[in-house]
Protein backbone atom coordinates (compact mmCIF):
# COMPACT_ATOMS: atom_id res chain seq x y z
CA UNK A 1 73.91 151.27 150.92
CA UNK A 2 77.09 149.86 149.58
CA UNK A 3 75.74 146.51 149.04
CA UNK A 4 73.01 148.28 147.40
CA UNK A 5 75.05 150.02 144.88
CA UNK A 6 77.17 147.34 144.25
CA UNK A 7 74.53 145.61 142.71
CA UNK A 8 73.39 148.37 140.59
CA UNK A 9 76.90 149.20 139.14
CA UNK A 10 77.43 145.59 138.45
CA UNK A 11 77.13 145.05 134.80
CA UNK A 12 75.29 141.92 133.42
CA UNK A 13 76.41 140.35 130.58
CA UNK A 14 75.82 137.10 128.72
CA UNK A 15 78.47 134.90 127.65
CA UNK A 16 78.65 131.27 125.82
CA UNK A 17 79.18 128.08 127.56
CA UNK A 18 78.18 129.55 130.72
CA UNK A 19 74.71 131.73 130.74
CA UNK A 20 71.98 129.84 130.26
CA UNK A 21 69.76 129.87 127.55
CA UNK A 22 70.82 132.36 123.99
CA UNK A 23 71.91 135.69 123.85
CA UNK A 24 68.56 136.84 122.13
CA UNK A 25 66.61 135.08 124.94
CA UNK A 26 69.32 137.19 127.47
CA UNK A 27 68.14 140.19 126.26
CA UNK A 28 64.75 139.90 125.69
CA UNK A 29 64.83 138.99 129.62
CA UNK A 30 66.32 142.38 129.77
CA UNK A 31 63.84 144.57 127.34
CA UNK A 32 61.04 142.77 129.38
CA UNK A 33 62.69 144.05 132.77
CA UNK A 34 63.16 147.63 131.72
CA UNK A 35 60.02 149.05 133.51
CA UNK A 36 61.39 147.34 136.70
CA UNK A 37 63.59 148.22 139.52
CA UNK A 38 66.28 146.28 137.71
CA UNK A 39 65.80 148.11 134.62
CA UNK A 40 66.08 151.09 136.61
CA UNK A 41 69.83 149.71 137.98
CA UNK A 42 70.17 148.57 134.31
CA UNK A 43 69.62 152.42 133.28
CA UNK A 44 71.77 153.96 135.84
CA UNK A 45 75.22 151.84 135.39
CA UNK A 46 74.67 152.15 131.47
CA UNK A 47 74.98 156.36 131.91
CA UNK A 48 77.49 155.77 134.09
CA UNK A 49 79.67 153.22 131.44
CA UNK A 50 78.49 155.27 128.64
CA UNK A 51 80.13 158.61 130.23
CA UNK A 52 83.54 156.55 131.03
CA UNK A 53 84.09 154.77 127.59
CA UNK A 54 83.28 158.19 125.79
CA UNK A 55 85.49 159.96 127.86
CA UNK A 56 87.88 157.15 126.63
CA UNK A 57 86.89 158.00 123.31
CA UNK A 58 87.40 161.68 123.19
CA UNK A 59 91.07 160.59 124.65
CA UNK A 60 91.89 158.65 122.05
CA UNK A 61 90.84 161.24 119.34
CA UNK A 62 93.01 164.09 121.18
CA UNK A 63 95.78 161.89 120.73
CA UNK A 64 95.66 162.31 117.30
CA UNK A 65 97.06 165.59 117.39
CA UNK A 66 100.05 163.82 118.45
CA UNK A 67 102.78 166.31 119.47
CA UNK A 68 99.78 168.89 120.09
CA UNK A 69 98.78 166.46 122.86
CA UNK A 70 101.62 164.45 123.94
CA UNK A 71 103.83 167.54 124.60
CA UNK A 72 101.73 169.48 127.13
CA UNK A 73 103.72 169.71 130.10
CA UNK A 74 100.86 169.12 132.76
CA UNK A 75 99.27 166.63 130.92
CA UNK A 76 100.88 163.13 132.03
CA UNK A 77 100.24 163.59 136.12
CA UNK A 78 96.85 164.53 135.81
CA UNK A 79 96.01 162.33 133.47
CA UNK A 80 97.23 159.65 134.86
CA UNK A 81 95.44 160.61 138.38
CA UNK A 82 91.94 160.35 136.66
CA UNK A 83 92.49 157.25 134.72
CA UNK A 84 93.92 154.68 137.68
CA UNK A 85 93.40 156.89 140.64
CA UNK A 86 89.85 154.97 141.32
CA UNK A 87 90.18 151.99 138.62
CA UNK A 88 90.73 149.36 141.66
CA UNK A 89 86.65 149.62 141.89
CA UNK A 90 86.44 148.60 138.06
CA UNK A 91 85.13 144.99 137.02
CA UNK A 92 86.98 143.03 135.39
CA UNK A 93 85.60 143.66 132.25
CA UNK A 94 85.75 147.60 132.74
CA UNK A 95 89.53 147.41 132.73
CA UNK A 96 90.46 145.59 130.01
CA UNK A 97 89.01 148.63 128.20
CA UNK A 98 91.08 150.83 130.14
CA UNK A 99 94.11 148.55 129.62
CA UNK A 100 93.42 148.83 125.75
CA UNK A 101 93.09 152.58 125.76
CA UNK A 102 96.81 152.67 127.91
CA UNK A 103 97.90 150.27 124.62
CA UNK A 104 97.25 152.77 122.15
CA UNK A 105 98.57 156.10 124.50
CA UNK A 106 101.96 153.88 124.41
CA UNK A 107 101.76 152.74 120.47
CA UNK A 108 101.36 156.20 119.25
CA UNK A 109 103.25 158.53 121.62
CA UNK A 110 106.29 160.12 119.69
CA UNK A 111 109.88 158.26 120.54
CA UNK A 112 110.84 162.03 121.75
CA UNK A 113 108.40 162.59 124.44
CA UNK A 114 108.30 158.91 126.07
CA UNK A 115 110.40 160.51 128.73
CA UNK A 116 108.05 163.13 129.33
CA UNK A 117 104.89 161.32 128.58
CA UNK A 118 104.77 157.39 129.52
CA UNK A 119 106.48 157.11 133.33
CA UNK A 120 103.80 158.36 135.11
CA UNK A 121 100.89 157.05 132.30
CA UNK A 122 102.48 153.61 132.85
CA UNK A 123 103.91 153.11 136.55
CA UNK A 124 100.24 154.11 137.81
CA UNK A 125 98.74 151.24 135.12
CA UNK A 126 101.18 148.63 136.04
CA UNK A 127 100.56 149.55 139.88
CA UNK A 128 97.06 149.06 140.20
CA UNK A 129 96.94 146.65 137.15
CA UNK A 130 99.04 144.25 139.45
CA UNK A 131 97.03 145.07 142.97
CA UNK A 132 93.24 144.16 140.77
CA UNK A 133 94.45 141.38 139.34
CA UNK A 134 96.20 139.71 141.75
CA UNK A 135 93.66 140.12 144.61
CA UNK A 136 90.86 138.91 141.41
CA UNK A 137 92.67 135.77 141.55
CA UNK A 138 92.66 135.49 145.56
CA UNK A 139 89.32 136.42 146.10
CA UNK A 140 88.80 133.78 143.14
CA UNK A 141 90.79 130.55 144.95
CA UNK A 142 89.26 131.29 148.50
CA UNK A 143 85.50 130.99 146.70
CA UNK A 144 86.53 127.88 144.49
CA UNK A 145 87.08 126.21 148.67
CA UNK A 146 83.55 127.16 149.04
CA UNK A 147 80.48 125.02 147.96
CA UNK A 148 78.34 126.79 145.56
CA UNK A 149 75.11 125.94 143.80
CA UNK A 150 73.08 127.19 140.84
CA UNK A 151 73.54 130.94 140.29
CA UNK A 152 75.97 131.22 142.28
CA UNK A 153 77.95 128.61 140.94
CA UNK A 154 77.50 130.48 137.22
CA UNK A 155 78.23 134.22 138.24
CA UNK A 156 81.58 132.42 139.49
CA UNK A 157 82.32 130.70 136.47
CA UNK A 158 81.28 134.36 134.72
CA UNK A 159 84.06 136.28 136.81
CA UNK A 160 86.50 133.37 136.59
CA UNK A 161 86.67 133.75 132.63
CA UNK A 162 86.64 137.69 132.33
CA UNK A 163 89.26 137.65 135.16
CA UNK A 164 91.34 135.16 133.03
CA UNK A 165 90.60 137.64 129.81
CA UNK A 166 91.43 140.70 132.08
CA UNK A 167 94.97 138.78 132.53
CA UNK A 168 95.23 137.86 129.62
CA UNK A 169 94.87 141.31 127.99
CA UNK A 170 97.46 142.54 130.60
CA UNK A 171 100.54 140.19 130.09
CA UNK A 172 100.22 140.56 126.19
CA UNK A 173 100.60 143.84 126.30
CA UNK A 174 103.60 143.62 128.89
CA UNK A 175 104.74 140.95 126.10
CA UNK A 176 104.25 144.01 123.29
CA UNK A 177 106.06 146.36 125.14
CA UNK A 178 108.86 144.26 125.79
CA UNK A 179 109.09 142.97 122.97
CA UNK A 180 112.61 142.89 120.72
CA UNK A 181 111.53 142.72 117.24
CA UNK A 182 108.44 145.46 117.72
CA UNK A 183 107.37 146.34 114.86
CA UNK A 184 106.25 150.74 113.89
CA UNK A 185 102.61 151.30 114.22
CA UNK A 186 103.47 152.06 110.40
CA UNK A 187 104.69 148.82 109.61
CA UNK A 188 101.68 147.38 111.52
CA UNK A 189 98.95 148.86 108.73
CA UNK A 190 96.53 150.15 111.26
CA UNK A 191 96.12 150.81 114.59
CA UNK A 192 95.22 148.86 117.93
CA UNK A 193 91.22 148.05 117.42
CA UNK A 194 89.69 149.38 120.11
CA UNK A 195 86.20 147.65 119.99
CA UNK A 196 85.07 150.78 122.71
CA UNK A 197 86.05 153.25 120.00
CA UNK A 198 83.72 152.20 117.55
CA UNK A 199 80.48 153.91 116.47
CA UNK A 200 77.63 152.15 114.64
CA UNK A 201 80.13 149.20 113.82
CA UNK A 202 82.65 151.57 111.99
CA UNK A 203 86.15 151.76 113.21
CA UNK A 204 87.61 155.74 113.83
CA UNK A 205 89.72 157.41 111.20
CA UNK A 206 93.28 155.77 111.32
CA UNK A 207 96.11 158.20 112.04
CA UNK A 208 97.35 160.17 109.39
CA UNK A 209 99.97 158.38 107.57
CA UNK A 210 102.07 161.65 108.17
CA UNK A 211 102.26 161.54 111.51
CA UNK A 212 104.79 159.69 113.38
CA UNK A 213 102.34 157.56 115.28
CA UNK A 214 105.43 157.19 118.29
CA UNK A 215 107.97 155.87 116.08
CA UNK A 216 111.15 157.33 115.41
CA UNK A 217 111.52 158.93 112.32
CA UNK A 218 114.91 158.10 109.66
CA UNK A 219 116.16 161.24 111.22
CA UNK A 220 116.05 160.23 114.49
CA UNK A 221 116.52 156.58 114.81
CA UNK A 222 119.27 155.86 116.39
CA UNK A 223 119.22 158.73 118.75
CA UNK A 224 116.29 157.14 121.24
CA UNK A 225 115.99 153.78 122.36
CA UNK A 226 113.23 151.22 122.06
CA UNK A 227 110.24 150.86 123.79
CA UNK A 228 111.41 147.45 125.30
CA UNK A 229 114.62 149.53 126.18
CA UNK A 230 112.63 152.15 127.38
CA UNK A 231 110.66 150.40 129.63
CA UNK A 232 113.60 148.42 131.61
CA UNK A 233 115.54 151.89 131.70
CA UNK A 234 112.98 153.72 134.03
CA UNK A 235 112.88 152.29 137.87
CA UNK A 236 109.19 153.66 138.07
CA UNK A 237 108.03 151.70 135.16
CA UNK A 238 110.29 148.29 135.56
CA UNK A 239 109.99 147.80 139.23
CA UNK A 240 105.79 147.70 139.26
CA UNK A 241 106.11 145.84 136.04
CA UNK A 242 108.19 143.10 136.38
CA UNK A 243 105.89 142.84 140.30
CA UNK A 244 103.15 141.74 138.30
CA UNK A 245 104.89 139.55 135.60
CA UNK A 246 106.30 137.76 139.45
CA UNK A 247 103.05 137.27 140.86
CA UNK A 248 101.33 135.92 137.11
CA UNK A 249 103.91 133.02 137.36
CA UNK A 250 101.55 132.00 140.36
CA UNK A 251 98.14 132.80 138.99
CA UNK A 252 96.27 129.34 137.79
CA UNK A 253 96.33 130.27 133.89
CA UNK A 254 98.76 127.88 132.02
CA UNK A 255 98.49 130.27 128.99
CA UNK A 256 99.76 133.75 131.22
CA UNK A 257 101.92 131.93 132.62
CA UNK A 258 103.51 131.03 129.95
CA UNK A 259 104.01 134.31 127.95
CA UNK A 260 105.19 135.64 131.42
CA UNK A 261 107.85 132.93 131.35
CA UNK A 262 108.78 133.85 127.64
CA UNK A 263 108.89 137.69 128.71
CA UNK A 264 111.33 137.08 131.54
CA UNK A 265 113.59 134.84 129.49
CA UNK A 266 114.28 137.81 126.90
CA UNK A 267 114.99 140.31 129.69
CA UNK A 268 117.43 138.12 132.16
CA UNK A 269 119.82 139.18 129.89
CA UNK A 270 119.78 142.58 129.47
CA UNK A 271 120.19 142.89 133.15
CA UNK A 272 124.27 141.54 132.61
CA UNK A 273 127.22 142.91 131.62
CA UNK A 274 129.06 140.57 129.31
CA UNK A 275 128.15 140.89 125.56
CA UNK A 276 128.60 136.97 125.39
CA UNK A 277 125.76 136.36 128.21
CA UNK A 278 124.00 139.36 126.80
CA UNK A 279 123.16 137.44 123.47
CA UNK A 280 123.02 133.79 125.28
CA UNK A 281 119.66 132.21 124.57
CA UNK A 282 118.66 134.53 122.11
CA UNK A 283 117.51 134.11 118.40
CA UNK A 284 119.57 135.07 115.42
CA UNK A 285 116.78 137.41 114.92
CA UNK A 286 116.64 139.44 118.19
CA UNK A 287 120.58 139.66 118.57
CA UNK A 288 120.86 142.81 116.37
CA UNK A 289 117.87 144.52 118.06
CA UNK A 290 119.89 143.54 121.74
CA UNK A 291 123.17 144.88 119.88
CA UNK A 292 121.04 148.68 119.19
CA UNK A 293 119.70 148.37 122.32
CA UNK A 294 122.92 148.15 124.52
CA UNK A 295 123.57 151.75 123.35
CA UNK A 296 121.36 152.82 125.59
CA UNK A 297 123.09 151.31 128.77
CA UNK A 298 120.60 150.54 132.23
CA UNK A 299 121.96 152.65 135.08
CA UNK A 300 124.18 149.94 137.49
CA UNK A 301 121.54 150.54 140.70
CA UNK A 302 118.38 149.99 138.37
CA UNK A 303 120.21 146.69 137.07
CA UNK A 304 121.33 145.43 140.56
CA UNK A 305 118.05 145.67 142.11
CA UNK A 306 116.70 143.97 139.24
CA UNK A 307 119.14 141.20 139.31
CA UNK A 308 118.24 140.73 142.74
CA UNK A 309 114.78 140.43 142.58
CA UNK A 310 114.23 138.13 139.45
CA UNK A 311 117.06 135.71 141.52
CA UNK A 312 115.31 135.62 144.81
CA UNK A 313 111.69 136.30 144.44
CA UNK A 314 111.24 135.10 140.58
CA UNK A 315 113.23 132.30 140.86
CA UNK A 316 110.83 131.12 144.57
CA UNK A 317 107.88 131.79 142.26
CA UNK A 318 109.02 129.50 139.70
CA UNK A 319 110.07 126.76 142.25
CA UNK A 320 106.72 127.11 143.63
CA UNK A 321 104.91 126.97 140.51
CA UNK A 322 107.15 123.84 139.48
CA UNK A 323 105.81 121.63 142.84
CA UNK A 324 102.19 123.18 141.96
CA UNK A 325 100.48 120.59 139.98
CA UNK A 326 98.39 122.97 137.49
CA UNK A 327 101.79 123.62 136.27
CA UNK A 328 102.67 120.51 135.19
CA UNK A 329 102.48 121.31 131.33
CA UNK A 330 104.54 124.90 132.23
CA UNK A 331 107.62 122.49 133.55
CA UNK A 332 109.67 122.80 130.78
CA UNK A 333 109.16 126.85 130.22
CA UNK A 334 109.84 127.15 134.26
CA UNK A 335 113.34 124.88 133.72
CA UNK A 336 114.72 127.11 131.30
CA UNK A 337 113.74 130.06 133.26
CA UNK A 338 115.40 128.79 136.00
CA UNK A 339 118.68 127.59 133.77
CA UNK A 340 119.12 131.46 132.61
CA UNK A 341 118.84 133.34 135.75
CA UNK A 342 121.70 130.70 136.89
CA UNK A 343 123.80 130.85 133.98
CA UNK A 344 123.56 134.77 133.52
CA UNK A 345 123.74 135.70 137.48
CA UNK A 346 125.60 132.85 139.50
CA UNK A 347 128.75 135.14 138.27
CA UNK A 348 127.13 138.15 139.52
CA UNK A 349 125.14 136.97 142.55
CA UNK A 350 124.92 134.27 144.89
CA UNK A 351 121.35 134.64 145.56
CA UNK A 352 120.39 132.02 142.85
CA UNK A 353 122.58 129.38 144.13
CA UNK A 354 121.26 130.72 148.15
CA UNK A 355 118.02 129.79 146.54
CA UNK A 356 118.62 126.55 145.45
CA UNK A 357 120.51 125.51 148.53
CA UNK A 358 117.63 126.32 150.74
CA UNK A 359 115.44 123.74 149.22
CA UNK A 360 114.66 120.33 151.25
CA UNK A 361 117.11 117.41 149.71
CA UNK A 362 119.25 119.69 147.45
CA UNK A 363 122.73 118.87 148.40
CA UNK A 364 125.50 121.76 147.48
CA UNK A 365 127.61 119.56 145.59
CA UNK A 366 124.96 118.63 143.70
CA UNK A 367 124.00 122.62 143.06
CA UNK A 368 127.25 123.29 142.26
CA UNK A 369 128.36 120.86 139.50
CA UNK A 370 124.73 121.39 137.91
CA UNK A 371 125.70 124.98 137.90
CA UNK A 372 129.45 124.26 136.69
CA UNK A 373 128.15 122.13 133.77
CA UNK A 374 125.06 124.53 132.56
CA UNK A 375 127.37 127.15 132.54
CA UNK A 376 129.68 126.11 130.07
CA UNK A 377 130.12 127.32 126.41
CA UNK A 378 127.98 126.04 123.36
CA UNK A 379 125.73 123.88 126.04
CA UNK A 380 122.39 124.37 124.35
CA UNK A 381 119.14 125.74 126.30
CA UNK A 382 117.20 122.38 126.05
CA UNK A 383 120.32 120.64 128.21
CA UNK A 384 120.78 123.43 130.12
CA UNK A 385 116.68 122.92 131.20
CA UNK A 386 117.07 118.97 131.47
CA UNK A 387 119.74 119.34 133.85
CA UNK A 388 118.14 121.65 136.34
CA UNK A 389 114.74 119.64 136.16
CA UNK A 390 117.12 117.14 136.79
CA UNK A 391 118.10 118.68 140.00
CA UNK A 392 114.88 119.70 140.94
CA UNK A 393 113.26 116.06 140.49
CA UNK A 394 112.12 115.69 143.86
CA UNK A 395 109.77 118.83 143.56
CA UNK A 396 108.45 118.83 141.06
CA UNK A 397 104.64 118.34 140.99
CA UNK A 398 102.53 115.59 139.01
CA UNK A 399 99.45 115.52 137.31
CA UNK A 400 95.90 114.77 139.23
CA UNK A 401 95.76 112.01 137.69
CA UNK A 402 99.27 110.37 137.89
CA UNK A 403 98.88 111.01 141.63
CA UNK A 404 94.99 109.22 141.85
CA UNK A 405 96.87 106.44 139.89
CA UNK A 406 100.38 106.45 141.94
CA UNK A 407 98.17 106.22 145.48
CA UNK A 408 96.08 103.67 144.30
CA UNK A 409 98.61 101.11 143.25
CA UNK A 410 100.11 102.07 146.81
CA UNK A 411 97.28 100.92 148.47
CA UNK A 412 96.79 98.59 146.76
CA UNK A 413 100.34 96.90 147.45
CA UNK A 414 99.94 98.08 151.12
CA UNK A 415 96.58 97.17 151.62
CA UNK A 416 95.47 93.50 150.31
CA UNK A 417 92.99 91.62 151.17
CA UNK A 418 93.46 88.12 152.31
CA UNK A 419 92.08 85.27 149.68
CA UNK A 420 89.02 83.03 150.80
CA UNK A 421 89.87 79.10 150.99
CA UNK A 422 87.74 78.40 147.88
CA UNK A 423 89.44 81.83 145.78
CA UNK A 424 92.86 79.87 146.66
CA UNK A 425 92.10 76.22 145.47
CA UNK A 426 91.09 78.15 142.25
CA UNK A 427 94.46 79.69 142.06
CA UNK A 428 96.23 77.00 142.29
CA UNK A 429 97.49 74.99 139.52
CA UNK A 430 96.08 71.19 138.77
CA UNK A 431 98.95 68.59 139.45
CA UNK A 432 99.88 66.88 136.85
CA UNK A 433 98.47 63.61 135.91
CA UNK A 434 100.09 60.19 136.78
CA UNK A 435 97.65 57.93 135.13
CA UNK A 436 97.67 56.12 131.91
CA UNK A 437 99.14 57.91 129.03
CA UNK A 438 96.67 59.94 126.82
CA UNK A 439 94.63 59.85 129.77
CA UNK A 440 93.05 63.06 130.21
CA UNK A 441 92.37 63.12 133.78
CA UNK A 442 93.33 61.82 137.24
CA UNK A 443 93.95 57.89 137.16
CA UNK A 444 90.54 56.54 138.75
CA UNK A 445 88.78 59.85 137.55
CA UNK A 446 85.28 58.77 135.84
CA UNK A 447 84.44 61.00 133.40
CA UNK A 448 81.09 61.95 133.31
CA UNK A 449 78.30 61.21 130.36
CA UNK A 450 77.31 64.70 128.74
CA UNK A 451 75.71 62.64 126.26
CA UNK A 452 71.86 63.80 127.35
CA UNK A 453 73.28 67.36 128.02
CA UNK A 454 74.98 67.48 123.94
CA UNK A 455 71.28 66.40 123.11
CA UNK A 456 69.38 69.46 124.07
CA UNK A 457 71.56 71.27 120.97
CA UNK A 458 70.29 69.23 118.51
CA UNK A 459 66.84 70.22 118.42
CA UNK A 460 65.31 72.16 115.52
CA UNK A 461 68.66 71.04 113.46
């Protein structure tokens, strides 16, 4: 029976480049089959989506009472229970409309209630957001080392580019949350557009422009820190979070990859202590919203496991990523990674430099003046990144094709074929001529008449 309903809650869906034939030929194939057993299965996970999304909807229109419905003190548990407790046995697809509702719930809560509201809303999202996707993209690599044919072949191609939406979706709205020049939903003109609130093509009323919409008001900026602040503050939410932000350095997406990279290179420093590493690497721009946000300080313990875990098991998942070949256009972002977690936590930690050392043909004296000179005033973040791919030469990983290029002039040089006596005579050169001078040949060399052979070009002149 499980197989069964497996099939029937699968959805199907056509998408360009990979189903075959035109969306009005895909569902005309699917009014034709609607007095069929399919149809039937068709039917039944339709009801089912159609309940889900509108519960979605009805959600999303309760938060509009805003304080009304983010300040009920039962609400966030519960609520949080029925929307993740069972996702794991969502498609792909399925979640990324869960994944937008959570976007808007976060946009819109009021800056006074995030405490009360968001921990359990997002440490349950980021939890089993990280557990889908990163099994997705397992169960994904073990059936690209199968051999697959014809449909089979397509419905992987189909779950191979909503998985890569799915994670896509997900690290851009880690990348929102965390991000230092956020802008109000006010500022922003109108809210997140959710395509699975919309009915007969028309968008729901906006918010009220009255309404705070989750952003602090002139009377109580200052007294509440930002979302980005917010979010690395609370253990429950940062720990699952920055899990999953780890494991996309390793998932085969170039573009994830790197917006994960940019999101851990604006948080490595919020995780030290001195106000001159605390603005290193950072724009003009961001350095007055990292100024507001450091009164709001990270409790020590929260910050020391953090440290610890971005230099031990982020800093292995960037080494690994930099010998994986897909990577090879993410070097660069993966070297300055790298650079920052030394420069901002050698001081702190030696788990970075541990790191390093335990890597085949790194020699410490080579680690150490690497990490000497990147650590040095004014040293800007492009040198800082040549000198540790510097470092790490020897592991990094090379294109497909400069390795089909690099093994065949290998074997090439280690594998040639011995001339032929006639390939030889032609390789050598003539010797020179000791005859008569202007002679153009051998002395004692006839040359031959071409005169008869000249004559068969002259015809039809």
């Amino acid at each position: 029976m499980r197989s069964i309903v497996g099939r029937v809650l699968t959805d199907r869906f056509w998408q360009a480049g990979i189903s075959e034939g035109s969306k009005d030929e895909f569902y005309a194939r699917v009014l034709d089959r609607r007095n069929t057993l399919e149809g039937l299965a068709s039917t039944i996970r339709g009801t089912v989506r159609f309940v889900r999304e509108t519960c979605y909807a009805i959600i999303y229109c309760m938060s509009r009472l805003d304080v009304q419905f983010y300040g009920f003190s039962e609400l966030p548990g519960p609520l949080a229970h029925s929307l993740f407790a069972d996702s794991f046995c969502l498609s792909s697809h399925q979640i990324i409309n869960l994944l937008n509702l959570v976007r808007y719930l976060v946009d819109h809560c009021p800056v006074e209630l995030r405490a009360h509201f968001l921990p359990p809303i997002l440490a349950a999202c980021f939890q089993q957001m990280d557990a889908k996707i990163t099994s997705e993209w397992e169960n994904l690599g073990r059936q690209q080392g199968v051999q697959a044919a014809g449909d089979e072949l397509t419905e992987e191609m189909k779950a191979e580019s909503i998985l890569r939406q799915l994670t896509y979706t997900a690290v851009v709205m880690v990348a929102d949350f965390l991000d230092p020049q956020r802008q109000s939903t006010s500022e922003r003109g109108v809210p997140y557009p959710l395509a699975l609130f919309q009915t007969n093509n028309t968008l729901l009323d906006p918010p009220l422009s009255g309404i705070s919409n989750g952003q602090a008001t002139p009377s109580s900026q200052g007294k509440y820190p930002s979302l980005r602040r917010f979010c690395l503050m609370m253990s429950s939410i940062v720990e699952p979070l920055l899990l999953f932000c780890m494991h996309a350095i390793r998932m085969h997406d170039g573009r994830c990859c790197s917006v994960v990279l940019r999101v851990f290179r604006s948080i490595v420093p919020d995780f030290h202590d001195s106000d001159a590493v605390f603005n290193a690497d950072r724009p003009p721009t961001e350095r007055g919203h990292a100024q507001r946000d450091r009164e709001f300080p990270i409790p020590e313990e929260t910050s020391q496991a953090i440290r610890e875990f971005i230099s031990s098991d982020v800093m292995k998942a960037c080494i690994t990523s930099l010998h994986d070949p897909y990577f090879v256009e993410s070097q660069k972002d993966l070297g300055s990674l790298i650079a920052s977690v030394l420069v901002c936590y050698c001081p702190l930690t030696p788990t970075p430099r541990d790191v390093i050392l335990s890597l085949p043909g790194i020699k410490p004296q080579d680690a150490d003046q690497t990490i000497d000179y990147i650590s040095r005033p004014g040293l800007q973040p492009r040198q800082q990144r040549a000198l540790v791919l510097d470092l790490l030469k020897d592991l990094k990983g090379v294109s497909i094709s400069e390795m089909g290029r690099l093994s065949k002039g290998m074997d090439a040089r280690s594998k040639r074929i011995p001339r032929s006596k006639m390939a030889q005579e032609f390789m050598t050169a003539p010797a020179p001529a000791t005859g008569p001078v202007g002679g153009g040949a051998e002395a004692g060399r006839k040359t031959p008449d071409l005169e008869g052979v000249a004559s068969m070009f002259d015809e039809g002149v």
